[in-house]
N, C-alpha and C. Protein backbone atom coordinates (compact mmCIF):
# COMPACT_ATOMS: atom_id res chain seq x y z
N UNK A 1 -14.15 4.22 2.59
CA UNK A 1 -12.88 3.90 3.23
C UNK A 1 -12.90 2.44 3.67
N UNK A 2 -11.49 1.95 3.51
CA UNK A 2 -11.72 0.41 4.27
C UNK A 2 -11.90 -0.05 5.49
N UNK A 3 -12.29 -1.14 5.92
CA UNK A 3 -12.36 -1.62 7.42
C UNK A 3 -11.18 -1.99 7.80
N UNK A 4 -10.47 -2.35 6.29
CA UNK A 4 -8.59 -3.48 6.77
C UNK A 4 -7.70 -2.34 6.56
N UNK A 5 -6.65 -2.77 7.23
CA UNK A 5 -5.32 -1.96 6.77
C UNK A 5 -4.75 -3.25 5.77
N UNK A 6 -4.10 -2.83 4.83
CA UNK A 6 -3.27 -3.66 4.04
C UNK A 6 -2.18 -5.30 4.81
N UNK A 7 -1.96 -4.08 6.05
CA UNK A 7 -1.10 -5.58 6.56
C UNK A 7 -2.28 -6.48 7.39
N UNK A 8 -3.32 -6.38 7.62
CA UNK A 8 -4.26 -7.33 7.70
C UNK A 8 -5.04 -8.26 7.00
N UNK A 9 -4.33 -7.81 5.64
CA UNK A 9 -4.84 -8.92 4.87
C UNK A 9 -3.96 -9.51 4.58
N UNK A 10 -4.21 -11.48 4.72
CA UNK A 10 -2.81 -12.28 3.92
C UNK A 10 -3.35 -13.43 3.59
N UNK A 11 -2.67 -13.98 3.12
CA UNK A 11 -2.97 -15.70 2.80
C UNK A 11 -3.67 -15.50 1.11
N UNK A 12 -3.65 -16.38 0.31
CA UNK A 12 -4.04 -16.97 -0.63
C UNK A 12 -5.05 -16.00 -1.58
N UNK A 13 -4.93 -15.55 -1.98
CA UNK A 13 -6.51 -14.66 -2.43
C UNK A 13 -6.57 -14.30 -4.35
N UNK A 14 -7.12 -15.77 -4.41
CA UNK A 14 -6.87 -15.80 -6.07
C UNK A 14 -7.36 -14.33 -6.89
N UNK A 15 -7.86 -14.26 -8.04
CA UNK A 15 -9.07 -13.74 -8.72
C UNK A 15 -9.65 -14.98 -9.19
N UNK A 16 -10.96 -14.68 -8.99
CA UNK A 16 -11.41 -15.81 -9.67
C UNK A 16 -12.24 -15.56 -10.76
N UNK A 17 -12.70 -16.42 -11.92
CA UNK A 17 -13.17 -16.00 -13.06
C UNK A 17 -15.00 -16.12 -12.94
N UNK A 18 -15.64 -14.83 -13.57
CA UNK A 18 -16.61 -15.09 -13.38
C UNK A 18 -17.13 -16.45 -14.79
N UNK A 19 -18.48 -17.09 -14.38
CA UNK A 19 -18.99 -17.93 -15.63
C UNK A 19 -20.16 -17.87 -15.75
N UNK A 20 -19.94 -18.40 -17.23
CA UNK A 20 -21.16 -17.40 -17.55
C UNK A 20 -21.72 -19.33 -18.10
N UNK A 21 -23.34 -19.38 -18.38
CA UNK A 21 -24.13 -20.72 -18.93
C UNK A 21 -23.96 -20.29 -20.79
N UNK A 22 -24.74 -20.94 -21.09
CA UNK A 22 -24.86 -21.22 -22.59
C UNK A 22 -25.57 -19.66 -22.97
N UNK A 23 -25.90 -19.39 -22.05
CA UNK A 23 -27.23 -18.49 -22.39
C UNK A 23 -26.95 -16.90 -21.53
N UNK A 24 -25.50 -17.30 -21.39
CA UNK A 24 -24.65 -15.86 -21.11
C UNK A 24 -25.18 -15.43 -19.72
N UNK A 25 -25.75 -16.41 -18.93
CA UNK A 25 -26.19 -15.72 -17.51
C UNK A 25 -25.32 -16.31 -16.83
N UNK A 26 -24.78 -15.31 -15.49
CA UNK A 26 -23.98 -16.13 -14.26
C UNK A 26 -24.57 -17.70 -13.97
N UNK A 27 -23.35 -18.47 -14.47
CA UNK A 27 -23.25 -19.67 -13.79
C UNK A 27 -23.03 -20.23 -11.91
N UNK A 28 -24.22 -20.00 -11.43
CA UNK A 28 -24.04 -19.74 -10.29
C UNK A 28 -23.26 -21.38 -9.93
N UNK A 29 -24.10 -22.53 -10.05
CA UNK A 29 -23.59 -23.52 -10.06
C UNK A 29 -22.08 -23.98 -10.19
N UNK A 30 -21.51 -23.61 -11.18
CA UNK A 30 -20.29 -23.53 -11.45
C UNK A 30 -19.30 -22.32 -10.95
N UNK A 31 -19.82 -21.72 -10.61
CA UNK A 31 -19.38 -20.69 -9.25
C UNK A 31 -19.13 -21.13 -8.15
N UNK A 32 -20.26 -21.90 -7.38
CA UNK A 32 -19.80 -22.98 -5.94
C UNK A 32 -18.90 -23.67 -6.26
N UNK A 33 -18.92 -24.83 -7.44
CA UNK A 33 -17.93 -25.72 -7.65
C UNK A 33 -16.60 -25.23 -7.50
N UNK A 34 -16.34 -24.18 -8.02
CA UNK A 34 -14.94 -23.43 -7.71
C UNK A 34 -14.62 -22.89 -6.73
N UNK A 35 -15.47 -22.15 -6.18
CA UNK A 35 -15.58 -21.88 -4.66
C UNK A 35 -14.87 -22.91 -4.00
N UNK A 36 -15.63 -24.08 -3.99
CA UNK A 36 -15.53 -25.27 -3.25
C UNK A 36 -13.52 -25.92 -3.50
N UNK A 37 -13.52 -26.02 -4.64
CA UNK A 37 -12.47 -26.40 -5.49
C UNK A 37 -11.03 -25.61 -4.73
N UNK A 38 -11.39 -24.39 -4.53
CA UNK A 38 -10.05 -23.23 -4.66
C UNK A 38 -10.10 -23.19 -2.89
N UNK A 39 -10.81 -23.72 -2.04
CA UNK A 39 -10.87 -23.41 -0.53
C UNK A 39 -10.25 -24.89 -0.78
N UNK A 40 -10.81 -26.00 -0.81
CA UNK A 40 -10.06 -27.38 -0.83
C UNK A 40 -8.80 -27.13 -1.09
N UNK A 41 -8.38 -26.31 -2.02
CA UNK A 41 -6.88 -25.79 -2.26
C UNK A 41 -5.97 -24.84 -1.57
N UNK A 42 -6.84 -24.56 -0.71
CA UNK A 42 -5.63 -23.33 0.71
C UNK A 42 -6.21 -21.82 -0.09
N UNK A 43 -7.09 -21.54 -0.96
CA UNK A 43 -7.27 -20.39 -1.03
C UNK A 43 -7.84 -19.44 0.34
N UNK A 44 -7.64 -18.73 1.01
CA UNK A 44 -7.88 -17.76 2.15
C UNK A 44 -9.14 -16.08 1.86
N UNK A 45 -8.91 -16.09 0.45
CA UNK A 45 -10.22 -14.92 0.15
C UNK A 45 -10.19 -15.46 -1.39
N UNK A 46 -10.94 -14.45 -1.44
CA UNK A 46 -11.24 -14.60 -3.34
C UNK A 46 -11.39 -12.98 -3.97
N UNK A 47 -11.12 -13.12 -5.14
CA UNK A 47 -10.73 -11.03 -5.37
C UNK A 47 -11.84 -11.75 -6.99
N UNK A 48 -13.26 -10.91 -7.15
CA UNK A 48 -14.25 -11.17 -7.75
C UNK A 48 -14.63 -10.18 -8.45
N UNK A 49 -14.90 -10.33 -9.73
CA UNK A 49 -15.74 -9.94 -10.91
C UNK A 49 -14.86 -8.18 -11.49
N UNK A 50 -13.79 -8.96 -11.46
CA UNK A 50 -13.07 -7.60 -12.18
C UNK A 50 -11.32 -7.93 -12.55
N UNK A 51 -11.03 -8.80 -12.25
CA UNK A 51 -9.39 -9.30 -12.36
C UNK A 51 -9.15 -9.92 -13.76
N UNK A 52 -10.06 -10.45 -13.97
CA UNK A 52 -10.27 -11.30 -15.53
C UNK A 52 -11.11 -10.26 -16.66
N UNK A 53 -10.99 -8.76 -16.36
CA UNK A 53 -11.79 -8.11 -17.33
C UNK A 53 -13.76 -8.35 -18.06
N UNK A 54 -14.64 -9.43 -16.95
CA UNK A 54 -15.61 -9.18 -17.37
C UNK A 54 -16.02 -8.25 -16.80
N UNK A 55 -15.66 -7.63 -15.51
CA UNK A 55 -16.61 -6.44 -15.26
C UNK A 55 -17.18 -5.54 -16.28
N UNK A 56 -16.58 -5.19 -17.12
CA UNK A 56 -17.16 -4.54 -18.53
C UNK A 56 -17.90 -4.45 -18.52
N UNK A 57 -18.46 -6.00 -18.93
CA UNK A 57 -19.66 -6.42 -19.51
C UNK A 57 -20.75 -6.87 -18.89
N UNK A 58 -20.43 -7.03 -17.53
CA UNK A 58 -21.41 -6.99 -16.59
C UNK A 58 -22.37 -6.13 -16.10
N UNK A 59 -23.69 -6.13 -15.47
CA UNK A 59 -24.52 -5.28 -14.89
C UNK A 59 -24.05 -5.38 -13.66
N UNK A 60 -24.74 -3.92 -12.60
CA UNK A 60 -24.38 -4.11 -11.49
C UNK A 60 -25.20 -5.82 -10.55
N UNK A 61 -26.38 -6.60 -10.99
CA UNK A 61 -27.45 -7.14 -10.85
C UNK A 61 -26.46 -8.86 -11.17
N UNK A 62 -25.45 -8.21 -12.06
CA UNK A 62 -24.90 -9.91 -12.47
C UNK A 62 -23.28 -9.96 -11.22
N UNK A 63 -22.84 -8.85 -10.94
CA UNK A 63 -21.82 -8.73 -10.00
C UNK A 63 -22.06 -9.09 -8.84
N UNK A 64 -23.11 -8.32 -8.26
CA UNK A 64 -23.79 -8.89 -7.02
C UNK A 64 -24.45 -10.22 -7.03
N UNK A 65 -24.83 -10.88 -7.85
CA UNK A 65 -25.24 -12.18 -7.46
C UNK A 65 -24.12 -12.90 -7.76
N UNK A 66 -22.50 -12.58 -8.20
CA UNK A 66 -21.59 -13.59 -8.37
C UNK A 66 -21.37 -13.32 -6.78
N UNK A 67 -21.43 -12.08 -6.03
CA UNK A 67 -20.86 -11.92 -4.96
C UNK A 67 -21.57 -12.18 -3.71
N UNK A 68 -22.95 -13.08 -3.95
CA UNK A 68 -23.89 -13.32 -3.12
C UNK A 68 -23.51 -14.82 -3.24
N UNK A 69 -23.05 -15.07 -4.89
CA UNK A 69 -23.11 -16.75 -4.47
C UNK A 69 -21.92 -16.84 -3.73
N UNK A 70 -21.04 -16.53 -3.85
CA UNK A 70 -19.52 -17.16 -3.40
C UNK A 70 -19.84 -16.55 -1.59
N UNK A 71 -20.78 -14.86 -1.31
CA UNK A 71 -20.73 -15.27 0.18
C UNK A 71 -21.10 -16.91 0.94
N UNK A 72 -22.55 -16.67 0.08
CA UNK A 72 -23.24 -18.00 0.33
C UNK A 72 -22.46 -19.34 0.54
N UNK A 73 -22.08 -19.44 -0.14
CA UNK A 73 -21.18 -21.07 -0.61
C UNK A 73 -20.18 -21.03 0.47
N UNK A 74 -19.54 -20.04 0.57
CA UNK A 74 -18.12 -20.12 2.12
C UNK A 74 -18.93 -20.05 3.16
């Protein structure tokens, strides 16, 4: 169950795309940069690793570290 009610959440809350390196592993690097990029821009949350359809193809091991970097980085 959630902690929010719906009308507690507002402001800005892209999806953002996960990225992947040459070598098909989370681009963590290029993960901050956007991070960084989309808060400089008035973004307020971020909605991660499923809006752009890679969840698919993801492990649970590559989700959680997109969702460790972007805690990290804010």
């Amino acid at each position: 169950m959630s902690r929010f009610e719906m009308n507690q959440i507002k402001g800005v809350i892209p999806a953002m795309m996960t990225f992947f390196d040459r070598e098909e592993n989370v681009d963590t690097e290029c993960t901050r940069r956007m991070v960084e990029f989309m808060l400089e821009h008035g973004a307020d949350g971020f909605y991660l690793t499923g809006s752009t359809g890679e969840c698919f193809t993801m492990t649970m091991e590559e989700r959680n570290l997109v969702v460790d970097t972007v805690i990290d980085q804010v």
